[in-house]
Structures are given as structure tokens and as C-alpha cells.
C-alpha atoms as a PDB file:
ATOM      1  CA  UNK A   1       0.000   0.000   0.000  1.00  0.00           C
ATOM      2  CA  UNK A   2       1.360   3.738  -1.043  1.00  0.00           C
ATOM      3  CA  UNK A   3       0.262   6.180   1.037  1.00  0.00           C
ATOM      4  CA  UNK A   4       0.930   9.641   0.124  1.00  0.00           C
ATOM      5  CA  UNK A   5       0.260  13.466   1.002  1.00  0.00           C
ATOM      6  CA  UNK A   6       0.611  16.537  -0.785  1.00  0.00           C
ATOM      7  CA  UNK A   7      -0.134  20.030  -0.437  1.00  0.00           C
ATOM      8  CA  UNK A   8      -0.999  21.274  -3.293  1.00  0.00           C
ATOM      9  CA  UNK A   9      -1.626  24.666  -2.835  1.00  0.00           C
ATOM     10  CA  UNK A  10      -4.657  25.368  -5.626  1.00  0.00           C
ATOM     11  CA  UNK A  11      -5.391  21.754  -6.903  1.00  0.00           C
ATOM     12  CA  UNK A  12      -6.915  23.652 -10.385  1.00  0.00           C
ATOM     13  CA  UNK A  13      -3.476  25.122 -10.756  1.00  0.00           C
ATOM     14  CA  UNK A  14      -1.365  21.960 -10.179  1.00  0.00           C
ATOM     15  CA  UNK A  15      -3.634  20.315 -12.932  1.00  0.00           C
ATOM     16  CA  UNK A  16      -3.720  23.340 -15.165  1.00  0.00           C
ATOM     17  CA  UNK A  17      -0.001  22.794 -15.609  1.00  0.00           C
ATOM     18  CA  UNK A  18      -0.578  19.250 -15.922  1.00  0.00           C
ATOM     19  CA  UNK A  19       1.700  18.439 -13.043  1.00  0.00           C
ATOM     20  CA  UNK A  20      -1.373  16.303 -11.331  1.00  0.00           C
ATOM     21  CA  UNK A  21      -1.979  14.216 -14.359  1.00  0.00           C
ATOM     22  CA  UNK A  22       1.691  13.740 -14.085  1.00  0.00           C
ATOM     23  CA  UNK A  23       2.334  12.771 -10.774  1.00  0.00           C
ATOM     24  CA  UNK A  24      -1.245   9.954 -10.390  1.00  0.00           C
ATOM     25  CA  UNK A  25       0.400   8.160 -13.477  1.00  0.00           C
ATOM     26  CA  UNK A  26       3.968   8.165 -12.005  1.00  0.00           C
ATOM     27  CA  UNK A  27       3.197   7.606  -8.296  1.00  0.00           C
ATOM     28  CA  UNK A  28      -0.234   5.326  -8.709  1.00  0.00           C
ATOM     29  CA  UNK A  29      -1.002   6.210  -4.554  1.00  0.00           C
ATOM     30  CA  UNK A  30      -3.546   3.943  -3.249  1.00  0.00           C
ATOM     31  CA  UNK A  31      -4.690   6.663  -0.921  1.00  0.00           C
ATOM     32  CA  UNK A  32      -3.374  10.296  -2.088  1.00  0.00           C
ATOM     33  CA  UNK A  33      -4.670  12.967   1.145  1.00  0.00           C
ATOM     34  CA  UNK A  34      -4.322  16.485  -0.574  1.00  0.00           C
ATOM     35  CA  UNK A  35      -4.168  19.645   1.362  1.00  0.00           C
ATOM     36  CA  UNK A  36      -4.850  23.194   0.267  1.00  0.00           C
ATOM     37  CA  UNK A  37      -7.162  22.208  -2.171  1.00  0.00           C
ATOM     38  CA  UNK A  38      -8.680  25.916  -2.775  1.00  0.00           C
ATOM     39  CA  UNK A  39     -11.831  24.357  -4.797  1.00  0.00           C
ATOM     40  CA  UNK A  40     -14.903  22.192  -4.056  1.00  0.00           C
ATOM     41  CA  UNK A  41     -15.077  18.992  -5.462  1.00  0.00           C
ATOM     42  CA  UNK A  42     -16.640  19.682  -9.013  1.00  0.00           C
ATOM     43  CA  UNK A  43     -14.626  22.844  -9.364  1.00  0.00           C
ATOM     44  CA  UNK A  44     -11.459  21.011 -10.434  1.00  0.00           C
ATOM     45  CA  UNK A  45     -11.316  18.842 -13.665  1.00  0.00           C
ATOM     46  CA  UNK A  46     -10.273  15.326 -12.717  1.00  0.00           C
ATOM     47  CA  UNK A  47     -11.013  11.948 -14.031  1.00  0.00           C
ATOM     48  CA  UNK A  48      -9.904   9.283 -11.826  1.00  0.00           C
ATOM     49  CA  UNK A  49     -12.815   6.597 -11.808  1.00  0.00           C
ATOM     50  CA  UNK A  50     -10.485   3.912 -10.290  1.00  0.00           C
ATOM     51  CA  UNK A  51     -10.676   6.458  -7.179  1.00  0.00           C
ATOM     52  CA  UNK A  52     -12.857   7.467  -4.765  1.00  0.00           C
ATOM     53  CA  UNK A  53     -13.025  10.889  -4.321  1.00  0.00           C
ATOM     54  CA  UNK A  54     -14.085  12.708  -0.368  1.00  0.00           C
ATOM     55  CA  UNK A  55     -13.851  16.491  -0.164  1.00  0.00           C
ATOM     56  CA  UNK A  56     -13.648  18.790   2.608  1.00  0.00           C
ATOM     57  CA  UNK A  57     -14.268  22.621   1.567  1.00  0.00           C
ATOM     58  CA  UNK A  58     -13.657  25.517   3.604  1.00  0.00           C
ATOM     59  CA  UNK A  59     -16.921  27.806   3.715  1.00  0.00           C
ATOM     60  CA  UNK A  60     -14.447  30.913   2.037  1.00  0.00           C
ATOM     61  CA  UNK A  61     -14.409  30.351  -1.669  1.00  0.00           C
ATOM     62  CA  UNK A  62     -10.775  29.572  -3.029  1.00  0.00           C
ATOM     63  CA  UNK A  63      -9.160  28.973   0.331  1.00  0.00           C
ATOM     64  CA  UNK A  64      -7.705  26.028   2.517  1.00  0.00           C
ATOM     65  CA  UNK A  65      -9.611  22.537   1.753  1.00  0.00           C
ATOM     66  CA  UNK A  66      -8.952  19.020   1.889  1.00  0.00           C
ATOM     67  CA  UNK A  67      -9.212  15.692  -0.101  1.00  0.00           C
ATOM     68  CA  UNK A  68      -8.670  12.283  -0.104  1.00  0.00           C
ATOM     69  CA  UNK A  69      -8.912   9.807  -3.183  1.00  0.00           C
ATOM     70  CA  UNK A  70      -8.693   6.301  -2.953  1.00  0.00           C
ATOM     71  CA  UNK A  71      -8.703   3.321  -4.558  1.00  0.00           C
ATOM     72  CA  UNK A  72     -10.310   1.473  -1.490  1.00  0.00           C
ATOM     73  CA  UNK A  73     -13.337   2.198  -0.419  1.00  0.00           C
ATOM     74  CA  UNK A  74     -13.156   3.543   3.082  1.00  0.00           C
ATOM     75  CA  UNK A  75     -15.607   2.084   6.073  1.00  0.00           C
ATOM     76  CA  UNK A  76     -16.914   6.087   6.891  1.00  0.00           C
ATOM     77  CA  UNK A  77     -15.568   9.215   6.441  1.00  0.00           C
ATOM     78  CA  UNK A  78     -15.753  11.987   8.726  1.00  0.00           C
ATOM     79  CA  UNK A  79     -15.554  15.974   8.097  1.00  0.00           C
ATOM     80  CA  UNK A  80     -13.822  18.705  10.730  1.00  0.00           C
ATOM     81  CA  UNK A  81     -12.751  17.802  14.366  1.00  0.00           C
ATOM     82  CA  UNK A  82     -16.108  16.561  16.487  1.00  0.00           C
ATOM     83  CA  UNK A  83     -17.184  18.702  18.754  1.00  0.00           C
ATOM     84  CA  UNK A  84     -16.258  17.204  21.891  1.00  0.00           C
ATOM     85  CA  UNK A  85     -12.673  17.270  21.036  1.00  0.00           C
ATOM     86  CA  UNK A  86     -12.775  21.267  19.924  1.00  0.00           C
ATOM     87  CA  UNK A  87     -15.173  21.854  23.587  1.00  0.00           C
ATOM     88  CA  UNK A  88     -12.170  19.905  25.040  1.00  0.00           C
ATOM     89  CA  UNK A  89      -9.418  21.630  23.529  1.00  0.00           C
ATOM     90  CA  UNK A  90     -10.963  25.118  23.993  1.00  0.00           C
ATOM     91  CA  UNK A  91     -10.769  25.576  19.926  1.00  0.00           C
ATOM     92  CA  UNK A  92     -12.890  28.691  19.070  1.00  0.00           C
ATOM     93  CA  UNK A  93     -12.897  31.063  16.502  1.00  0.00           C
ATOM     94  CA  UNK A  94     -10.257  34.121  16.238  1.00  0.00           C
ATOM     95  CA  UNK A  95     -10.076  37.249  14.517  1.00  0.00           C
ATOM     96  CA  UNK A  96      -9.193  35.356  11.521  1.00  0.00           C
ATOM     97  CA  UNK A  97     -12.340  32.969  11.157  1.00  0.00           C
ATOM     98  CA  UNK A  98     -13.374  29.787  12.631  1.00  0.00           C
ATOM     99  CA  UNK A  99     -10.601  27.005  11.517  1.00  0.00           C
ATOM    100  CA  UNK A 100     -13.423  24.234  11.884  1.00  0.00           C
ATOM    101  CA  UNK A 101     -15.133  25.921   9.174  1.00  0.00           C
ATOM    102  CA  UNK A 102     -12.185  26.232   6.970  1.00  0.00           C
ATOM    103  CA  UNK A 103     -12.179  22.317   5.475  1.00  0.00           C
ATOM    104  CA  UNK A 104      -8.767  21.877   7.114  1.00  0.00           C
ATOM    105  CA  UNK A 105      -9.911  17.856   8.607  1.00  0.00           C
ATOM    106  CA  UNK A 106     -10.805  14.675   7.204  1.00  0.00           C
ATOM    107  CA  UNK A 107     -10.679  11.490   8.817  1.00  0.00           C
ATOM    108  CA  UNK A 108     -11.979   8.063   6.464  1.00  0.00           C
ATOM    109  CA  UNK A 109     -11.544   4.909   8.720  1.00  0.00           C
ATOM    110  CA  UNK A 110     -10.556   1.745   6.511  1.00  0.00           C
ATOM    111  CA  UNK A 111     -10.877  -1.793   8.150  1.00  0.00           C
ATOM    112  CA  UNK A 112      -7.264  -2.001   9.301  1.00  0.00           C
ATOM    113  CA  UNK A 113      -6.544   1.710  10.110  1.00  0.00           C
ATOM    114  CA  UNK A 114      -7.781   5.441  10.184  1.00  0.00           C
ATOM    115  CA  UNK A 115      -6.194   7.775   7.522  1.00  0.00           C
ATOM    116  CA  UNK A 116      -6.689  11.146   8.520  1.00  0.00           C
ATOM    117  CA  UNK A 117      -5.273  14.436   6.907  1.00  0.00           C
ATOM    118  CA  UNK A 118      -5.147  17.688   8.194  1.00  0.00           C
ATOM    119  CA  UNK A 119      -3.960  21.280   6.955  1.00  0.00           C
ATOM    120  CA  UNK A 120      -2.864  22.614  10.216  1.00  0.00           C
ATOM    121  CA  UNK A 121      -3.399  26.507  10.647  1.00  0.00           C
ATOM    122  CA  UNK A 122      -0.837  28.904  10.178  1.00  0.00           C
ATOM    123  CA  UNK A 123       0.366  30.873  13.370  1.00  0.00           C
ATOM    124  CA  UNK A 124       1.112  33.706  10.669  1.00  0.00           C
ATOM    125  CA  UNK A 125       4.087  36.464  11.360  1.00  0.00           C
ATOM    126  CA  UNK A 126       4.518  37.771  14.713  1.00  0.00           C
ATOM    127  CA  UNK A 127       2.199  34.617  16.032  1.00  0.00           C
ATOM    128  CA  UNK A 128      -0.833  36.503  15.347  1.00  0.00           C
ATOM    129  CA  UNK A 129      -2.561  32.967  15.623  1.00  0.00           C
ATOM    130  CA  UNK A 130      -0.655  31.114  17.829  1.00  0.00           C
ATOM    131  CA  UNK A 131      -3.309  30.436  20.254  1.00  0.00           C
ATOM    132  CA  UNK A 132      -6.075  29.124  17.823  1.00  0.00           C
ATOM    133  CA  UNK A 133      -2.815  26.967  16.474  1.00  0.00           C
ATOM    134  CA  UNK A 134      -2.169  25.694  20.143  1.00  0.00           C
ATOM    135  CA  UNK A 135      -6.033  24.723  20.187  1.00  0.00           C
ATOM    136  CA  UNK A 136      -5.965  23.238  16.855  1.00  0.00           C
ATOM    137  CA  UNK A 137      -2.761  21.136  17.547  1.00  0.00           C
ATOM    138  CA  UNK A 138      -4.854  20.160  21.154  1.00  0.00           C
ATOM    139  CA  UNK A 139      -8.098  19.077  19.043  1.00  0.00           C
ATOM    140  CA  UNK A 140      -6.114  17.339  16.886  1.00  0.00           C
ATOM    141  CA  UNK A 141      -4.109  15.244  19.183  1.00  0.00           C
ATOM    142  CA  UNK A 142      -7.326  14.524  21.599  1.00  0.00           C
ATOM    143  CA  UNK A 143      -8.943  13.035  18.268  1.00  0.00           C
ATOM    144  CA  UNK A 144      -6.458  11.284  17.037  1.00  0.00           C
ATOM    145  CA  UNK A 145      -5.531   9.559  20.441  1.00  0.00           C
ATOM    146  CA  UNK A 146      -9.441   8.885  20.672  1.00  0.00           C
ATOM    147  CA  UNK A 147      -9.555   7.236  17.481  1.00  0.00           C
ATOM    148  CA  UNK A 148      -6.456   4.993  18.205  1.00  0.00           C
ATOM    149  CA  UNK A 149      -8.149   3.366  20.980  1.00  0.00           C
ATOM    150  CA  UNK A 150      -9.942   1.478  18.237  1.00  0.00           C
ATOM    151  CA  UNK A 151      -7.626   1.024  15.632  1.00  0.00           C
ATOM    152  CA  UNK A 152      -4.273   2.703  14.578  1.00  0.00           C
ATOM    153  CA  UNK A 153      -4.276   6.144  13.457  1.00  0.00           C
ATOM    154  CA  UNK A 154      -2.114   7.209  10.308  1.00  0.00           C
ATOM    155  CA  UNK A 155      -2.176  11.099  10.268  1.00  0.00           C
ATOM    156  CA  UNK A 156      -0.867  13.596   7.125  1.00  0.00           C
ATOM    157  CA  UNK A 157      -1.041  16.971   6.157  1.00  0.00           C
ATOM    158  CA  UNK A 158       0.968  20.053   6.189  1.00  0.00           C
ATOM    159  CA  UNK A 159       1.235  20.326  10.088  1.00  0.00           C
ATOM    160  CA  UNK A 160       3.223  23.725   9.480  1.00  0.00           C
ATOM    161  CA  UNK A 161       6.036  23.252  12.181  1.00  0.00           C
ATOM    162  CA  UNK A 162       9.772  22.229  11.190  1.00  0.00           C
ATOM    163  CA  UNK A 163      10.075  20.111  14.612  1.00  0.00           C
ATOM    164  CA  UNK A 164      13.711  20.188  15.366  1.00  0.00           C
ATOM    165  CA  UNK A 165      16.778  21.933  13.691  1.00  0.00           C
ATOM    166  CA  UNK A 166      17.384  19.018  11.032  1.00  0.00           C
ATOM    167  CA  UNK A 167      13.698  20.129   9.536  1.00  0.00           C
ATOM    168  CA  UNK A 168      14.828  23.240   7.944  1.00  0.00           C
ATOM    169  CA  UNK A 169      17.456  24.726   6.488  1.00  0.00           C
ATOM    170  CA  UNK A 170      18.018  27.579   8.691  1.00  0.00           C
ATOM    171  CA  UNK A 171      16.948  27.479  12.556  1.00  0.00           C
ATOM    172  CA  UNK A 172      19.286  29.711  13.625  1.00  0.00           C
ATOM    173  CA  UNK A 173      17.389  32.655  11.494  1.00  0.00           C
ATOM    174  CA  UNK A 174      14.203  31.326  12.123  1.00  0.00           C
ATOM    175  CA  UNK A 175      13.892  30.305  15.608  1.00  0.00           C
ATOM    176  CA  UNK A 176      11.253  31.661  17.636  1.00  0.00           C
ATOM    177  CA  UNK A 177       9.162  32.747  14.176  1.00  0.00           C
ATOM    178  CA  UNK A 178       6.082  31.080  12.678  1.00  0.00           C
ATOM    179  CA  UNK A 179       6.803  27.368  12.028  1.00  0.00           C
ATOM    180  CA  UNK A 180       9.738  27.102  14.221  1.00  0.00           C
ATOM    181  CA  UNK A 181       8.281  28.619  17.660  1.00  0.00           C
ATOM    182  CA  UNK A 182       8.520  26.885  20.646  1.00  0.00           C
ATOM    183  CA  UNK A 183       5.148  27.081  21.098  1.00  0.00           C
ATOM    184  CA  UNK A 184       4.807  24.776  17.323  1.00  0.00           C
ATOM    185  CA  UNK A 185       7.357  22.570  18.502  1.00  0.00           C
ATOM    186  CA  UNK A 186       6.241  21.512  21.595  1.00  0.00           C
ATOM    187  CA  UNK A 187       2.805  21.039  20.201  1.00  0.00           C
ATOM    188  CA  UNK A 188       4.691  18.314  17.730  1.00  0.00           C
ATOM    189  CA  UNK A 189       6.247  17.203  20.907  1.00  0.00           C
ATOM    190  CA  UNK A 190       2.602  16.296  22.372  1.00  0.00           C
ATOM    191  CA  UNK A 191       1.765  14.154  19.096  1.00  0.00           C
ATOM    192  CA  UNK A 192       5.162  12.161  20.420  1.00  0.00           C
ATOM    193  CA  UNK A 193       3.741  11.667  23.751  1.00  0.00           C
ATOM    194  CA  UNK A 194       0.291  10.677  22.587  1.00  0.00           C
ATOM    195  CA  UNK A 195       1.555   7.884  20.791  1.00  0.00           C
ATOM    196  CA  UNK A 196       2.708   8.591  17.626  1.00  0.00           C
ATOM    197  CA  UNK A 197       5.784   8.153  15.889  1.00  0.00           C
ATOM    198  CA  UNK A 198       7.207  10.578  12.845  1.00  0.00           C
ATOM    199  CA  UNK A 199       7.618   8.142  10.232  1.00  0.00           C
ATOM    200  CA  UNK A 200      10.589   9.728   7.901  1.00  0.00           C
ATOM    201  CA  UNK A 201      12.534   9.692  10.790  1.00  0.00           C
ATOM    202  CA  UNK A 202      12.289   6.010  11.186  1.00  0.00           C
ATOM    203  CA  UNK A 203      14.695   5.866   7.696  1.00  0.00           C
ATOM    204  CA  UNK A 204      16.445   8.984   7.513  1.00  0.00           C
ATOM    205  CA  UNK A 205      18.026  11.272   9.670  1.00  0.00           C
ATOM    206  CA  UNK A 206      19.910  14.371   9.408  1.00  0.00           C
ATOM    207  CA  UNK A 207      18.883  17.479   7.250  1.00  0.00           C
ATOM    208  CA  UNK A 208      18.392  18.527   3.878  1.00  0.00           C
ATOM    209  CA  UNK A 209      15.626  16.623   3.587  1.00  0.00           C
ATOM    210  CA  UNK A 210      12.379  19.194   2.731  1.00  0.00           C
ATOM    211  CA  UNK A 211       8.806  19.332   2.026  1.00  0.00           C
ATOM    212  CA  UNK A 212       8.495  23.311   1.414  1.00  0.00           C
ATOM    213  CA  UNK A 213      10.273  25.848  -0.307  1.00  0.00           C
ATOM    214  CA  UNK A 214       9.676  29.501  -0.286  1.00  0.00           C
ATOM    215  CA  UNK A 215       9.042  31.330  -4.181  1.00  0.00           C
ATOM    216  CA  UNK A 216      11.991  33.844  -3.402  1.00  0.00           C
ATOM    217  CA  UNK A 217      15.467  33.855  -3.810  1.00  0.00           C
ATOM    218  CA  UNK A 218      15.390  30.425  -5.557  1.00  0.00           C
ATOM    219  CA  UNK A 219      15.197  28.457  -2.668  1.00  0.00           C
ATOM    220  CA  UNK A 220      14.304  25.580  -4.088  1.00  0.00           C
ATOM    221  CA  UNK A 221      16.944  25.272  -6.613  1.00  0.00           C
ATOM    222  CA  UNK A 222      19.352  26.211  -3.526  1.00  0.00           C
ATOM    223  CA  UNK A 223      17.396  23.655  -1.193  1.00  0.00           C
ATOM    224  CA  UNK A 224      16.841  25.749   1.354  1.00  0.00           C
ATOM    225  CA  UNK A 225      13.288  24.637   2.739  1.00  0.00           C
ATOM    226  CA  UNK A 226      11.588  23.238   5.769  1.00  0.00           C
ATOM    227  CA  UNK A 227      10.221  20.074   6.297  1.00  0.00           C
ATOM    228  CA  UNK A 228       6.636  20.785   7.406  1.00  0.00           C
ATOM    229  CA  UNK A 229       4.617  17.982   5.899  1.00  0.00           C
ATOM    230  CA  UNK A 230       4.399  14.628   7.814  1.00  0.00           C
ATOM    231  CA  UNK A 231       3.265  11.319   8.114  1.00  0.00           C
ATOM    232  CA  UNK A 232       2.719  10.521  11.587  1.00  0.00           C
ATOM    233  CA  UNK A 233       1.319   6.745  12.269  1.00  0.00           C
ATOM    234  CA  UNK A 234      -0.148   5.091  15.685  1.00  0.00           C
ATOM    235  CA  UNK A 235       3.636   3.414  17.567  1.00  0.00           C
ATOM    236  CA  UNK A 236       1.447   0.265  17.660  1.00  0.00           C
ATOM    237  CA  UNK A 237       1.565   0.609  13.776  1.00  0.00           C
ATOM    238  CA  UNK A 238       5.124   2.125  12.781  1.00  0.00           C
ATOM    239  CA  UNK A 239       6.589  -2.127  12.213  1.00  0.00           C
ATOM    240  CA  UNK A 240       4.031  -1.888   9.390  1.00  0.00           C
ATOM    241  CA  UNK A 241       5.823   1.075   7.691  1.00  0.00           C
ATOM    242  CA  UNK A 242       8.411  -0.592   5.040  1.00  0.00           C
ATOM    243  CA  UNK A 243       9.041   2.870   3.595  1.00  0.00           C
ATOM    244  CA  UNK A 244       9.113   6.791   3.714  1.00  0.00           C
ATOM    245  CA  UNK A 245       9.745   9.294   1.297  1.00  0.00           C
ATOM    246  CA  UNK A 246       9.775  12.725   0.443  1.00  0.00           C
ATOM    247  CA  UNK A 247       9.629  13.575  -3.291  1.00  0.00           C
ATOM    248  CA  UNK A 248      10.920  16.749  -3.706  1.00  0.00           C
ATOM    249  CA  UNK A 249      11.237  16.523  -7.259  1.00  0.00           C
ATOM    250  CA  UNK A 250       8.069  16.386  -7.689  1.00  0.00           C
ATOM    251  CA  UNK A 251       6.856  20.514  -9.036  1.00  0.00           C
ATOM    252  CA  UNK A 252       3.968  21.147  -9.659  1.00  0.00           C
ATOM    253  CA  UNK A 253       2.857  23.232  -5.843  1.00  0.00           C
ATOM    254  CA  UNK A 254       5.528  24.970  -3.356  1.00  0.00           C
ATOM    255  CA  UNK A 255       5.207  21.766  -1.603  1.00  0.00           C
ATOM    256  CA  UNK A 256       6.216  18.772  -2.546  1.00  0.00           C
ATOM    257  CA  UNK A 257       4.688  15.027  -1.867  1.00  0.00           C
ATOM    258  CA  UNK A 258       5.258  12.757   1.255  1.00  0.00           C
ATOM    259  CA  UNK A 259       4.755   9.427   1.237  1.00  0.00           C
ATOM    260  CA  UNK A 260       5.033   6.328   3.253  1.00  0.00           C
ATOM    261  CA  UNK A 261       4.784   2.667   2.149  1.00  0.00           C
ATOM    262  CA  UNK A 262       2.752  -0.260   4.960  1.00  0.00           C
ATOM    263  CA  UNK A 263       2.405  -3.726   4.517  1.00  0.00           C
END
């Protein structure tokens, strides 16, 4: 099974340049979780009939979504983070919107596992939004850990925190700013402690390895980028995982695609 995740950052762009197409007949995923979707389903030109298709839109036209397509059909699917985990976590709307409204969540339990993805907020410059992020990471973690009780929990997305130094190019310059706060870090920390293991890390350690670039100064061609997107699976689970990948030469969105491999 090929697992992968991918923010794509305007899914009608990626295909308009054909870089989609590209990618599904390269990669075949048997589950593909997309993140920053920017469309409803409809909106984008696809045609994929050996997947099925699930689609979580934010309420704001053109801005944040999720997705997952997959070849197996999953047991139940499940939109946003359930109320009792937000009421738990104390995740409430800020001055920039609700984030439960923004089609940032998608959980779709299979008979072996739950895949969910997620498109984790962005504490923006200065930490304008680093409390709803703290909730959001909270909400997050008391879901996951919920749903793990039953069955093991493979998570994805762009969680939007370099965890340690190794994850980006350069901490020094960046410590203490969005991504690479403490605050970020130690909410990566608590997915740790609840359970779950970081599943590149399992293969490959050391730096230079990254899932985000920024447009400027050709930091991409200079690979100097952070690695913000993750696969995160249930402990219980991580013997399953054979493999884990990041292809980063893979254009197409700012981001690039993560993948993992399970038995």
C-alpha cells in the first residue's frame, strides 16, 4: 500500500499545468490525502474513476480545503474535528475565522486503520494565531488519540512546524518565528507523547531533507526549505511502515509530496 500526502496549494493550478496528471500516473497512490485544495469537489477537472473521491471545503471560496482519493473504499468518512474534542481543547474562533469551518480535517476509517489528513493553521508572522494553532494542535491530538483506541491512526497533512533543527534549512534565522516557535514545537512534541511516531525519521536522519520551499530567492533550486509535511502513524503501527519518502522533485505546488509505504 502507497500512502501519500501533498499540499498542493490550488489543486486547479497543479492540474492546469498538468503536473497532477503527471504525478497519479507516475506515483499510482492507493490513498493520495491532498491539502490546500482551494476548490470544491466539481470545481477542479479530474477523471480518476479507479478512485474514490471525499472532499472537505472551507466555507471561504478559493481557500484552505482538503481531499482524499482512494482506490479502497473507506468504512466512513468523517468531516472537521467533532465537537467534543474542539469543547475539550478550547478551539474557538479568532479574529481570523473559525478554523473548523475552513475544510482543514478529514478522517476516512478503513478496516485495518484510520487515515486522517489535516492542513494545520498557520500561526502567521509575529504569532498573530498562535493560540487558535495551540487549540488546533490540542483538538487534533485529543482526536487522534481517541480514534487509536480502536484502531491505529495514520495522520498527514501540512502540520506547518519544522520540529527540530534538522527540519529546515536555517533554525538559527528562524527560531522563535512562525513554524519554528517553541510554542509549534512543543505542540509536535505532544503528538510524540500521545503515541505517535514521525515516520521519515524512522529511515532517515539528518537534514536537507524538505517538504516546502519559499518562491523567493530560488530556494528551491538552492534547497533551502523546511520540512513541514508529515506522516505521523499510531507506535502500535510504525513495524508496518516498510518505507518513507519525500519527493521533492516532484513541481507542480511549493510543496512537494510525502509518502510512506505499509504492509
Amino acid at each position: 500500500m502507497k500512502l501519500y500526502s501533498w499540499n498542493v496549494n490550488g489543486i486547479r493550478a497543479v492540474i492546469k499545468k498538468g503536473a497532477f496528471q503527471d504525478f497519479i500516473a507516475s506515483h499510482q497512490p492507493d490513498i493520495l490525502c491532498l491539502q490546500e485544495t482551494k476548490a470544491r469537489q466539481g470545481q477542479a477537472e479530474i477523471d480518476l474513476s479507479e478512485y474514490e473521491e471525499y472532499w472537505n471545503s472551507a466555507d471561504k471560496a478559493g481557500y484552505s480545503g482538503t481531499a482524499i482519493f482512494t482506490k479502497i473504499k473507506p468504512i466512513a468518512v468523517i468531516n472537521d474535528i467533532p465537537g467534543e474534542f474542539t469543547a475539550a481543547a478550547g478551539l474557538m474562533p479568532d479574529a481570523y475565522g473559525d478554523s473548523n469551518a475552513e475544510g482543514r480535517v478529514i478522517a476516512a476509517e478503513f478496516e485495518e486503520y484510520y487515515v486522517v489528513t489535516a492542513y494545520t493553521p498557520n500561526a502567521k508572522d509575529g504569532l498573530l494565531r498562535i493560540a487558535l494553532r495551540q487549540q488546533f494542535d490540542r483538538a487534533m491530538i485529543l482526536y487522534c488519540a481517541d480514534l487509536q483506541k480502536k484502531k491505529p491512526v495514520l495522520y498527514c497533512g501540512d502540520m506547518n512546524v519544522a520540529h527540530t533543527e534538522d527540519d529546515l534549512a536555517n533554525p538559527k534565522a528562524n527560531k522563535g518565528k512562525k513554524g519554528f516557535s517553541n510554542e509549534e514545537r512543543t505542540g509536535f512534541d505532544a503528538w510524540l507523547a500521545a503515541g505517535f511516531t514521525d515516520t521519515f525519521r524512522i529511515f532517515t536522519q539528518g537534514n536537507g531533507h524538505y517538504s516546502w520551499w519559499s518562491h523567493f530567492a530560488k530556494s528551491r533550486e538552492r534547497n533551502v526549505g523546511w520540512r513541514i509535511d508529515y506522516w505521523l502513524v499510531s507506535t502500535s503501527f510504525k513495524h508496518h511502515v516498510k518505507n518513507a519518502e519525500i519527493h521533492a522533485t516532484q513541481l507542480g505546488s511549493d510543496h512537494c509530496p510525502v509518502s510512506i509505504e505499509v504492509e
